[in-house]
Protein backbone atom coordinates (compact mmCIF):
# COMPACT_ATOMS: atom_id res chain seq x y z
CA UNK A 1 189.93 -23.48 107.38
CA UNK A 2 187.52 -26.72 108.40
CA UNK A 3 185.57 -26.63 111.79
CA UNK A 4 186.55 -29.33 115.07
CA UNK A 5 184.24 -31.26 117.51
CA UNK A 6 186.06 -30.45 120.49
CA UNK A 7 185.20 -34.10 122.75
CA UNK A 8 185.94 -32.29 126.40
CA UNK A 9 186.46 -35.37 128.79
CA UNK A 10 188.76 -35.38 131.46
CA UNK A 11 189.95 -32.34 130.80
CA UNK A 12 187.58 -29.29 131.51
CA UNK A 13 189.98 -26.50 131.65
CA UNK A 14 191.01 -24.33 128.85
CA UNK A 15 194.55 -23.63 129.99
CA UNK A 16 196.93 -26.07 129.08
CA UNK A 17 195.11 -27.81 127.13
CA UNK A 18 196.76 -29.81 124.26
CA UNK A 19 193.14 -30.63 122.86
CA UNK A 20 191.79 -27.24 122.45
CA UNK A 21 194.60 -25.62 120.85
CA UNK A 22 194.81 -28.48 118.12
CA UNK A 23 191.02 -28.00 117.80
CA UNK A 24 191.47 -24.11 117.35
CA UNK A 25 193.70 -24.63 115.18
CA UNK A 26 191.94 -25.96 112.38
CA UNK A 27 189.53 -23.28 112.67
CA UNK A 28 185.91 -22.87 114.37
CA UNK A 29 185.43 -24.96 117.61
CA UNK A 30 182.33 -26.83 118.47
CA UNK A 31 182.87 -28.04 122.41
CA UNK A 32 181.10 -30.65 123.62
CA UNK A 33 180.66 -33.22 126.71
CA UNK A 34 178.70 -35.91 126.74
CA UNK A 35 177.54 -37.26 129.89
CA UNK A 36 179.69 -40.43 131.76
CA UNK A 37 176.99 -42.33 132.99
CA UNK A 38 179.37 -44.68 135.45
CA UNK A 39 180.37 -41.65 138.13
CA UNK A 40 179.54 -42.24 141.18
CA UNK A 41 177.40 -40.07 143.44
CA UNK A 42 179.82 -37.70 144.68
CA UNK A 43 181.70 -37.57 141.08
CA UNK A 44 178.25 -36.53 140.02
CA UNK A 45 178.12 -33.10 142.24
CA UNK A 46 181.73 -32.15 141.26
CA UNK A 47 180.80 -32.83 137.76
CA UNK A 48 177.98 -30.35 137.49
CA UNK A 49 179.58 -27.77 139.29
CA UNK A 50 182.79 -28.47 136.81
CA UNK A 51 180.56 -27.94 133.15
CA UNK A 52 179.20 -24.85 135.07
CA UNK A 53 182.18 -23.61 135.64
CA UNK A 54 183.65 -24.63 131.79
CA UNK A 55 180.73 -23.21 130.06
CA UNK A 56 180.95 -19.92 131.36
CA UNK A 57 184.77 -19.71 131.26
CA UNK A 58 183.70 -21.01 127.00
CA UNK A 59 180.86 -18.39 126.96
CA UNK A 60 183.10 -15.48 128.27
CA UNK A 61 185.42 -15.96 125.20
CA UNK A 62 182.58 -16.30 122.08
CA UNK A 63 181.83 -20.27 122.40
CA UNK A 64 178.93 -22.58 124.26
CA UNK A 65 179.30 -25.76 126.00
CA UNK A 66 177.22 -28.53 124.05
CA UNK A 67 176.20 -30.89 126.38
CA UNK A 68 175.08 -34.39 125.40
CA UNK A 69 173.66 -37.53 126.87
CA UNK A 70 173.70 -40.90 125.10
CA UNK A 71 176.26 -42.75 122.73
CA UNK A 72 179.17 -41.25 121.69
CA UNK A 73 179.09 -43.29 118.29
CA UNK A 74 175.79 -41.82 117.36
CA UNK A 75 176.14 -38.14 118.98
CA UNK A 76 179.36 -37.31 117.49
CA UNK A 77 178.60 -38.38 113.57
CA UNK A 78 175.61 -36.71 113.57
CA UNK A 79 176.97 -33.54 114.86
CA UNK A 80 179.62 -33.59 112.82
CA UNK A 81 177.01 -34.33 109.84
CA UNK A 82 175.05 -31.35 110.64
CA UNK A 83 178.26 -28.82 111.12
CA UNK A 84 180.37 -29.75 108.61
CA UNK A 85 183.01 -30.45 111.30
CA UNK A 86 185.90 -32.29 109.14
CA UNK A 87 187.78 -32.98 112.40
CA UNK A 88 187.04 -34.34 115.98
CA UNK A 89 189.23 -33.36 118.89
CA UNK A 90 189.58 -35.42 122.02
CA UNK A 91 192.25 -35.91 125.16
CA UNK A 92 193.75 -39.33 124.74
CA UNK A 93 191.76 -42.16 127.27
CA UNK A 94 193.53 -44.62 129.86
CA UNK A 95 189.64 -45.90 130.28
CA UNK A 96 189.10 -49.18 128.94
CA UNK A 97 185.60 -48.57 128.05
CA UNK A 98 186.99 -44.78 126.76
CA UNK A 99 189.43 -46.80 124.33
CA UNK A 100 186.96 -49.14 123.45
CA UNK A 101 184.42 -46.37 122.12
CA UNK A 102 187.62 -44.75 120.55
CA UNK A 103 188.53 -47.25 118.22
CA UNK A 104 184.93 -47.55 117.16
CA UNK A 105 184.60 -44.05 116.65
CA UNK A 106 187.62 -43.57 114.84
CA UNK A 107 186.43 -46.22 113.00
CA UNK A 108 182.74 -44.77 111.90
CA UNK A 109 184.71 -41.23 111.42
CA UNK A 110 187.25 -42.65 108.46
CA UNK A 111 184.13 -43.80 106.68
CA UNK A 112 182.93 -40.30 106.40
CA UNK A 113 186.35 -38.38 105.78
CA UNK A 114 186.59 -37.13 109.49
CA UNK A 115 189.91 -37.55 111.30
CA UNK A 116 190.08 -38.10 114.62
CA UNK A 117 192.66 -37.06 116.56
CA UNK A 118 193.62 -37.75 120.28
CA UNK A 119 195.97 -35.50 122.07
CA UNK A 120 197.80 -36.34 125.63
CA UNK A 121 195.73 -33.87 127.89
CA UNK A 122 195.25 -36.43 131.10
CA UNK A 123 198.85 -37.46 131.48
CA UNK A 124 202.04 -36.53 132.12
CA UNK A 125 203.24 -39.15 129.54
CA UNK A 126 202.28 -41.32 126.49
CA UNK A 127 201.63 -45.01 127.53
CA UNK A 128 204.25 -45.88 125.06
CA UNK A 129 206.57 -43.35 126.09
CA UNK A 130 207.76 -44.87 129.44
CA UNK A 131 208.32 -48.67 128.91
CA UNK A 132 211.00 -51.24 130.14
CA UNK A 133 214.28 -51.20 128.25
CA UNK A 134 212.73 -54.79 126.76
CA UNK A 135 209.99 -52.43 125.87
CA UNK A 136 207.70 -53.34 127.81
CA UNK A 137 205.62 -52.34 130.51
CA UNK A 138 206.74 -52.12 134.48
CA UNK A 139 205.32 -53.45 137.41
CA UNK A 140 207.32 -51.95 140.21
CA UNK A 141 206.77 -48.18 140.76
CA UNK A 142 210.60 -46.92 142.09
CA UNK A 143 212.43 -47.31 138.64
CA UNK A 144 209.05 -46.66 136.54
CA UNK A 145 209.41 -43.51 138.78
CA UNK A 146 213.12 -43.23 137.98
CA UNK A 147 212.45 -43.29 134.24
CA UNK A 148 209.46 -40.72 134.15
CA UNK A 149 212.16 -37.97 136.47
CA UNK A 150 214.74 -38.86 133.58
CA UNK A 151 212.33 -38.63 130.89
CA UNK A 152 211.57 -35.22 132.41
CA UNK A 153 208.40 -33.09 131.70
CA UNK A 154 209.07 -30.40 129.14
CA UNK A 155 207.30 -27.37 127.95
CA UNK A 156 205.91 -24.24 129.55
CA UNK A 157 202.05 -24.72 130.50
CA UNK A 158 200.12 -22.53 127.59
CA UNK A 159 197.69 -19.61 128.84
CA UNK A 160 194.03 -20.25 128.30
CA UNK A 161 192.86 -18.38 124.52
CA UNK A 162 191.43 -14.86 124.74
CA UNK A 163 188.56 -16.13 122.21
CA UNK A 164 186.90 -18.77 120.91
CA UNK A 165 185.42 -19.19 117.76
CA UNK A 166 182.77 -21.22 118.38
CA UNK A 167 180.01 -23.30 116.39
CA UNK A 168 176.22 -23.69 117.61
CA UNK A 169 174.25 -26.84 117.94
CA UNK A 170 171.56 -27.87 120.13
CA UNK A 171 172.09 -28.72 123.97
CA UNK A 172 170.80 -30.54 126.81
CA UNK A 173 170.31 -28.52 130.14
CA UNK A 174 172.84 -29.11 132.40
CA UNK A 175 170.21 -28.89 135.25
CA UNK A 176 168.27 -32.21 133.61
CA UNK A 177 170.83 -34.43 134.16
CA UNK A 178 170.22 -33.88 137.59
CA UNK A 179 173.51 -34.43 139.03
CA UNK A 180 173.34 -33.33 142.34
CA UNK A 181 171.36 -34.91 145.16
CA UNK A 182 167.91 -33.46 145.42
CA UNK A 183 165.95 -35.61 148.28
CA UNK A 184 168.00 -36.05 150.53
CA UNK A 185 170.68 -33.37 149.83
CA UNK A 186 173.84 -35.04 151.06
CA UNK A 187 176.00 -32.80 149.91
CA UNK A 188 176.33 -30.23 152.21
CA UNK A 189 179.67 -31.06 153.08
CA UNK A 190 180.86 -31.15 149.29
CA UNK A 191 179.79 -27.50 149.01
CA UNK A 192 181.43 -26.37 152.17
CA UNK A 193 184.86 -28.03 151.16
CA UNK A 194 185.04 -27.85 147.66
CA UNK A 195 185.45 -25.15 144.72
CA UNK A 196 185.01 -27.49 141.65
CA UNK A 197 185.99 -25.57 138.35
CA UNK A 198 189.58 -24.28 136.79
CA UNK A 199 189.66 -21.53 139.03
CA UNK A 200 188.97 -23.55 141.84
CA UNK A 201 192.18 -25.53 140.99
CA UNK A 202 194.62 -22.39 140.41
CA UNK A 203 193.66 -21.16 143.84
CA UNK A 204 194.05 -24.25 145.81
CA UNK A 205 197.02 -24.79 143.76
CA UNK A 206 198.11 -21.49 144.84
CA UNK A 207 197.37 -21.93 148.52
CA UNK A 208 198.95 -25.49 148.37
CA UNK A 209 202.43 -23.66 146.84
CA UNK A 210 202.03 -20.42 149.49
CA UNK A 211 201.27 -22.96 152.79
CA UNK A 212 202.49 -26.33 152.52
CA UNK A 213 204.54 -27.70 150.18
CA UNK A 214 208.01 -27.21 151.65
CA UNK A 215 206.83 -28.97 154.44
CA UNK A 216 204.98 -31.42 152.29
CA UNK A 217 207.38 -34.96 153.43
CA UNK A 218 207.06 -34.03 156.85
CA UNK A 219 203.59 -33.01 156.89
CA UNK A 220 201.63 -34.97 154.87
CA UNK A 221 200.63 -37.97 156.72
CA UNK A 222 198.81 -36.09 159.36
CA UNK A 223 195.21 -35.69 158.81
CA UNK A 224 194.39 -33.85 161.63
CA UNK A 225 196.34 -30.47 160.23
CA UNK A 226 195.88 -29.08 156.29
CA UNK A 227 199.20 -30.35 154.86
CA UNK A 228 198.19 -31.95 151.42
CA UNK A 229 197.60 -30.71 148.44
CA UNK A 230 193.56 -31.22 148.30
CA UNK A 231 194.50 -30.65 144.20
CA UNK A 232 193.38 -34.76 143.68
CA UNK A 233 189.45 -34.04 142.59
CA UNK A 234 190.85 -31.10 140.22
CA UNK A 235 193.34 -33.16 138.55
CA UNK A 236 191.32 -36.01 138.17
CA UNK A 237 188.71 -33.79 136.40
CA UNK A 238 191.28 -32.31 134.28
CA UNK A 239 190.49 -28.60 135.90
CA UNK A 240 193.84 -28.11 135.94
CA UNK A 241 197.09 -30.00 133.51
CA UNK A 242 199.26 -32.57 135.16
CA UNK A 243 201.86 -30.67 133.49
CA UNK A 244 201.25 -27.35 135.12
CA UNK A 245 201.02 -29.17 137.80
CA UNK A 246 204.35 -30.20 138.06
CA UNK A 247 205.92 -27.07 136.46
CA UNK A 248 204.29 -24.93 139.15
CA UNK A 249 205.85 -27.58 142.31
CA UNK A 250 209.22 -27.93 140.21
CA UNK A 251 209.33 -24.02 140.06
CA UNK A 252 208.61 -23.82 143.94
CA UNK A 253 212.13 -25.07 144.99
CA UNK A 254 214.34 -28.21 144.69
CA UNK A 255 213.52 -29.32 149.03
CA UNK A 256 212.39 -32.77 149.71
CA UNK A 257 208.87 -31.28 150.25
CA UNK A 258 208.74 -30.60 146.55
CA UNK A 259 210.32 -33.90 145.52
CA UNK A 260 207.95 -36.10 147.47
CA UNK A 261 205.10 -34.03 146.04
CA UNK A 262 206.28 -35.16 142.13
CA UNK A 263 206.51 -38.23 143.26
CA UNK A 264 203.25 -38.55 144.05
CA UNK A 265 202.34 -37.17 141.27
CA UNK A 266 204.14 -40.01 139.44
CA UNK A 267 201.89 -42.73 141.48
CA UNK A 268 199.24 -41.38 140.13
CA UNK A 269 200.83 -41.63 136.50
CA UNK A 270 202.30 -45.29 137.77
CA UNK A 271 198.47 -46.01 138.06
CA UNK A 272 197.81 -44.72 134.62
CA UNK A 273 200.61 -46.99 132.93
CA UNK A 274 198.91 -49.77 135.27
CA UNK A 275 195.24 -49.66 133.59
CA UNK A 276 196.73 -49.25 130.09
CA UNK A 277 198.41 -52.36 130.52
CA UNK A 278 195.74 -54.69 132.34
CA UNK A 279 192.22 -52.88 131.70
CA UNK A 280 190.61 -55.37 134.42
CA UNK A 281 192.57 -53.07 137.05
CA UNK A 282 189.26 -52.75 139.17
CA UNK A 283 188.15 -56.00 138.79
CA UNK A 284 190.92 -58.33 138.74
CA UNK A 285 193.80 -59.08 140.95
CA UNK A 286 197.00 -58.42 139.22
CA UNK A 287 198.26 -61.73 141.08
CA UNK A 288 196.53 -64.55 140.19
CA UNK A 289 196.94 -66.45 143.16
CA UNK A 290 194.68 -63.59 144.96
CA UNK A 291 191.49 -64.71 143.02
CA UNK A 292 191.41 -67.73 145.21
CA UNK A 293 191.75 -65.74 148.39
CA UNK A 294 189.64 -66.85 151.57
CA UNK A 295 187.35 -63.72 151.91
CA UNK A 296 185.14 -64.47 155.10
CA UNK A 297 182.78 -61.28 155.32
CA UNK A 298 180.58 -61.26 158.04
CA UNK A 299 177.10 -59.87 157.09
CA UNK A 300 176.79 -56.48 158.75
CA UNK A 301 180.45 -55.54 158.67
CA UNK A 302 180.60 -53.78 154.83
CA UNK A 303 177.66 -51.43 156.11
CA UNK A 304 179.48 -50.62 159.53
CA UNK A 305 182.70 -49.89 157.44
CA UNK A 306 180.83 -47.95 155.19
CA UNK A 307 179.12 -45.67 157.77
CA UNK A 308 182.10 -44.99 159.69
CA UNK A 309 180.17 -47.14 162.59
CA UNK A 310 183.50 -50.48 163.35
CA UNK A 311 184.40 -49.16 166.63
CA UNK A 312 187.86 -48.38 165.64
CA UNK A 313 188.18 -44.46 165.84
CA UNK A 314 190.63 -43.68 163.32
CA UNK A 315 188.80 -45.82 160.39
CA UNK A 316 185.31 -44.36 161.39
CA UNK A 317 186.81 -41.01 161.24
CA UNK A 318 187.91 -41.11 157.95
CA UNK A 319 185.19 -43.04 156.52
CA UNK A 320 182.91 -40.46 158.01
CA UNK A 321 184.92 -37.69 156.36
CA UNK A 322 184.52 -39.59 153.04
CA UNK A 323 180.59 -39.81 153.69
CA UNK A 324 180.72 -35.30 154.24
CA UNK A 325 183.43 -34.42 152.12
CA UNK A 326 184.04 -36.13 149.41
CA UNK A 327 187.39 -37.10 150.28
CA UNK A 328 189.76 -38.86 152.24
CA UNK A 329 193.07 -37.86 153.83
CA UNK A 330 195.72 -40.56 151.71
CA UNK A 331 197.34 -41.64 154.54
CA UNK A 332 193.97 -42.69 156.31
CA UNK A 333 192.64 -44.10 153.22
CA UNK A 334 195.09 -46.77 153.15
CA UNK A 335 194.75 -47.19 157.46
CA UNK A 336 190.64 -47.77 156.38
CA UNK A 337 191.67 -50.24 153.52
CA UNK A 338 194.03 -52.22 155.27
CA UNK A 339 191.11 -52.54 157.95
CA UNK A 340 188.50 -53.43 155.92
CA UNK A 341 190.42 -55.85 153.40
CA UNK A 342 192.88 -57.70 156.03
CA UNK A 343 190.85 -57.11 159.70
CA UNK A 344 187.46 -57.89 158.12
CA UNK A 345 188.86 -60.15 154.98
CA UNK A 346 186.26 -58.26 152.84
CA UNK A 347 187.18 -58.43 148.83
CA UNK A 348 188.86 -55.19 148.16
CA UNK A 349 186.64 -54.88 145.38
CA UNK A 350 183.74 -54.02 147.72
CA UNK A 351 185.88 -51.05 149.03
CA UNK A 352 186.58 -49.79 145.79
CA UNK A 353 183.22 -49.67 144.86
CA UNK A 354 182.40 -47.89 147.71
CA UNK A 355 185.12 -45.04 147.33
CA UNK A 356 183.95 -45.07 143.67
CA UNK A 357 180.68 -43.96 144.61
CA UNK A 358 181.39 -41.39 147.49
CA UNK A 359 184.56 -39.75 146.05
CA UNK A 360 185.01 -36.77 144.47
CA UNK A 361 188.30 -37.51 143.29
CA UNK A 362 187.47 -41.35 142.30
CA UNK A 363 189.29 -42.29 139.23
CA UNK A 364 189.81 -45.88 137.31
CA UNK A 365 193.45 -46.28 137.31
CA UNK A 366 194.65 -44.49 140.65
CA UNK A 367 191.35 -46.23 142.72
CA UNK A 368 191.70 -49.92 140.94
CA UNK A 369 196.23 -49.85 141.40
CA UNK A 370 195.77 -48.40 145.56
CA UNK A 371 193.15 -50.95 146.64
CA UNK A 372 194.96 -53.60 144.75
CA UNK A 373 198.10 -52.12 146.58
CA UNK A 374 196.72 -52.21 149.92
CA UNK A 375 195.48 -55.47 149.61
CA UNK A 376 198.55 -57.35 148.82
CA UNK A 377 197.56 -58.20 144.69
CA UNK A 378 198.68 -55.71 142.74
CA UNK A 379 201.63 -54.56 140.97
CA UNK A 380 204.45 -53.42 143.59
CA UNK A 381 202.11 -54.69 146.09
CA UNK A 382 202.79 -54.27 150.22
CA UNK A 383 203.26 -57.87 151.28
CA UNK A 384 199.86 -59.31 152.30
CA UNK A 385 201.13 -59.70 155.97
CA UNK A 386 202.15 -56.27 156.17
CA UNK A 387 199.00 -55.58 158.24
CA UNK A 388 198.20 -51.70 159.65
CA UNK A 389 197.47 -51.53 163.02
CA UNK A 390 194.70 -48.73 163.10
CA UNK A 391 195.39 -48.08 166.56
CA UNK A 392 198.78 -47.66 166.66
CA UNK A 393 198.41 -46.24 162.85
CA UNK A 394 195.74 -43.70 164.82
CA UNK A 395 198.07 -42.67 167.77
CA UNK A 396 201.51 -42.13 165.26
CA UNK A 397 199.59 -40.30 163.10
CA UNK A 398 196.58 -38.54 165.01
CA UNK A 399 198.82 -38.00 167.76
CA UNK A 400 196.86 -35.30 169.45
CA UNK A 401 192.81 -36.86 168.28
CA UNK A 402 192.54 -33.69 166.37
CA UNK A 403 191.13 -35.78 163.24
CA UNK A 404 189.41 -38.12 165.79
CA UNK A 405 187.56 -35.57 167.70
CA UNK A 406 186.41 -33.44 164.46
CA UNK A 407 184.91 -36.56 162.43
CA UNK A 408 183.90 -38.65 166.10
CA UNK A 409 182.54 -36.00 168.13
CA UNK A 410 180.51 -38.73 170.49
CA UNK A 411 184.31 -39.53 171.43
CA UNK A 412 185.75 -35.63 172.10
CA UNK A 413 185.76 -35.98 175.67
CA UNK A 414 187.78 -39.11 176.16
CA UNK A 415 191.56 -38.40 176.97
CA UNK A 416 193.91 -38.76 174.88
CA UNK A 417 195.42 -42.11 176.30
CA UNK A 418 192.29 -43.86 175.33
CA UNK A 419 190.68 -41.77 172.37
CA UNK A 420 192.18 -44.14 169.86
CA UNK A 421 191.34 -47.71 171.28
CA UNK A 422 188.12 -46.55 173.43
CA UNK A 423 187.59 -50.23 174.90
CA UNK A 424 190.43 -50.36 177.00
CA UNK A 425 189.07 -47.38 178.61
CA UNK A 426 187.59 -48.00 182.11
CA UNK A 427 184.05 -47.29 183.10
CA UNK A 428 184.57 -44.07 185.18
CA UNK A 429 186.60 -42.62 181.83
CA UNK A 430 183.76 -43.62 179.64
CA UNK A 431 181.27 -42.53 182.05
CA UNK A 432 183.36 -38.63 182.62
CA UNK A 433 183.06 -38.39 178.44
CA UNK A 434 179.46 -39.18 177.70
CA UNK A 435 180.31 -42.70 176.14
CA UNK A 436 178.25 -45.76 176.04
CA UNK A 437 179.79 -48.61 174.51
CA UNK A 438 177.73 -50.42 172.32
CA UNK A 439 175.32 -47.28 172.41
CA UNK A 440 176.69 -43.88 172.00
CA UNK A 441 179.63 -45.72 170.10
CA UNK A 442 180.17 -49.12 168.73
CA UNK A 443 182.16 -51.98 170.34
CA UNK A 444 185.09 -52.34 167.66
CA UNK A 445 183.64 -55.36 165.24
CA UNK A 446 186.83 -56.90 165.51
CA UNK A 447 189.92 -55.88 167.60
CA UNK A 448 193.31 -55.16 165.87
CA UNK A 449 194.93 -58.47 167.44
CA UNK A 450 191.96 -60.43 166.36
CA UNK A 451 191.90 -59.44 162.86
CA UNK A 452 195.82 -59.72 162.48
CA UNK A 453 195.48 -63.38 163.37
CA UNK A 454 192.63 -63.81 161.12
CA UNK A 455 194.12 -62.00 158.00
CA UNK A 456 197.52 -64.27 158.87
CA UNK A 457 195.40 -67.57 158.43
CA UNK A 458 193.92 -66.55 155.47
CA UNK A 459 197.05 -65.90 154.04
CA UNK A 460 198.48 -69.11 154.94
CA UNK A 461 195.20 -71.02 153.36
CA UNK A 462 195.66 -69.11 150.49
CA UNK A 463 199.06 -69.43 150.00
CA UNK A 464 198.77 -73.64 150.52
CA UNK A 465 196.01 -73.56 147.97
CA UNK A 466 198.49 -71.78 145.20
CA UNK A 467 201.27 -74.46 146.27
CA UNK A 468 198.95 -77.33 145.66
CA UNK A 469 197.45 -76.03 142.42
């Protein structure tokens, strides 16, 4: 039997893993990651933490975790050069750059009698697989949807291998990539909320399957109680199959709770099928007519949004929860989207870049199709007009300030009637709670009326500008 380069990417897990048991397969296993320079910051943290985890799960069953930093079409030749690897392993890519270096590789490898082989480890299906019956690709997520639950998902997830037989080559230190913040240490939060590793992701997969999926469609839109899978940075790092995954909810009952959960699930595969298809996801609007939309950003506003700081409770409270955790409840990332794209007329692009750096879970194709979504220019789009209220978004949804008062505490002592819009609150209210307006808390930068007119007029520019063109 030949040796494998096993090319971990977004999959570090061992169970489940299509990659690794093609890989073993052919004999001894070299496994190897080489560093994604484009993660953002908070990417970065769960990343470490991840190969930590992976290269002692690998060392535990007779194999070491080779970890590289540089080009792919150099590291991987070479190594195979020097271990007489005849094969080179790696999960399928969605990435545009991924594909790019793919085809090169693939290229270099046939020169030297290597074959390279890519296996479907990220996704649920093939990009090929689930196509339009004119074969091509779809645009609207409900019957994409429909086509993926009559497809179905077959198989029974495989069990992580006993042992490994694994090759030796030189490694970096996973400590000199330097990951993690140093000075300042941000990431406090991260460590308090997070388990990053395969085991990480059985257990919260676990707890998600003991606590709150049956109740997931009623539940889930409520950030101020634990109703949502928190599975979204695991999956995205491939800590745990997309396939157990859904095995393990489809196992846990046929309720509406479980449904809604798979279909979520297929979003994020929607997203997939999206990026395949147009690569400039996170650049481009999917509608053309949105490239000549009438942004009008006023300087200061970006950094407010960032910082949780726009006088609007529910959107600072999220965006200060992304700033600690990580993370973002879903239903408030789309409540802080809608604010920043339509209410401020920022280009979503600036919010994407900005959840690209401080999530954990941040990923091409599920980031680039949701702020595309939100704004109105992507593919099964919510009309442009279709603007959230946060207020009334805060008070249906935070309907006791639980969320508010955990992520705002300058606001915890303001009653409930006026927790979610604090300028209509008197003085004598501010005044009982310890608030300053325009001190202890920010006058909102815009008020929810204000920016609904606003984002309506730029609509209406835009939309004469496509008629005239």
């Amino acid at each position: 039997m030949s040796a494998s380069i096993l090319w971990f990417r977004n999959d570090l897990r061992l169970a489940d893993n299509h990659t690794l048991q093609a890989a073993m397969a052919t004999g001894a296993v070299l496994p190897l990651y080489i560093l994604d320079e484009h993660l953002g910051g908070a990417s970065r943290w769960w990343l470490h933490h991840s190969l930590a985890a992976l290269g002692k799960d690998l060392a535990a069953r007779g194999a070491r975790l080779i970890l590289r930093r540089g080009d792919p079409l150099e590291i991987i030749p070479t190594l195979a050069r020097e271990t007489g690897a005849s094969h080179v392993h790696a999960a399928r890519a969605f990435e545009p750059a991924l594909r790019n270096i793919d085809r090169a590789l693939a290229s270099i490898l046939r020169t030297e009698n290597i074959g390279f082989h890519r296996h479907l480890s990220t996704a649920l299906f093939a990009p090929e697989q689930i196509v339009t019956k004119s074969g091509g690709p779809y645009g609207v997520y409900t019957p994409f949807a429909k086509a993926c639950f009559a497809a179905g998902v077959p198989g029974i997830p495989a069990p992580a291998p006993a042992q490994i037989n694994g090759l030796a080559a030189a490694s970096d230190d996973l400590e000199s990539w330097r990951l993690c913040p140093h000075k300042p240490d941000w990431a406090g939060g991260l460590r308090a909320s997070w388990r990053p590793g395969e085991a990480g992701a059985r257990a919260q997969l676990q707890e998600f399957l003991a606590n709150s999926i049956e109740s997931y469609d009623s539940k889930r839109d409520f950030p101020g109680i634990s109703a949502t899978s928190r599975l979204s940075p695991h999956v995205r790092f491939g800590e745990i199959s997309p396939r157990a995954l859904w095995q393990s909810a489809a196992m846990a009952g046929n309720g509406n709770g479980v449904h809604v959960f798979l279909k979520e699930l297929l979003w994020r595969e929607f997203s997939l099928h999206l990026l395949w298809h147009h690569p400039t996801l996170r650049q481009e609007p999917l509608r053309a007519e949105f490239a000549a939309f009438p942004w009008n950003e006023t300087k200061g506003h970006l950094a407010a949004w960032q910082r949780g700081r726009t006088g609007v409770p529910i959107i600072d409270a999220g965006m200060r929860e992304l700033w600690q955790t990580g993370w973002m409840h879903n239903r408030v990332r789309m409540i802080c989207a809608s604010y920043l794209v339509k209410h401020l007329l920022i280009p979503w692009q600036a919010g994407e870049a900005w959840f690209w750096d401080c999530l954990c879970d941040a990923d091409e194709a599920a980031n680039g199709a949701s702020w595309q979504w939100v704004a109105g220019c992507g593919a099964d789009a919510a009309p442009y007009f279709r603007i959230f209220n946060p207020v009334l978004q805060g008070r249906k949804f935070d309907p006791d300030g639980a969320y508010i008062r955990r992520f705002v505490p300058e606001l915890a002592k303001l009653p409930l009637a006026v927790l979610h819009a604090p300028w209509e609150a008197d003085s004598a209210l501010l005044a009982a709670a310890g608030v300053r307006l325009g001190a202890s808390y920010p006058h909102p930068l815009i008020t929810p009326e204000a920016g609904r007119a606003r984002a309506l007029a730029a609509y209406s520019q835009m939309k004469e500008e496509a008629t005239k063109g």
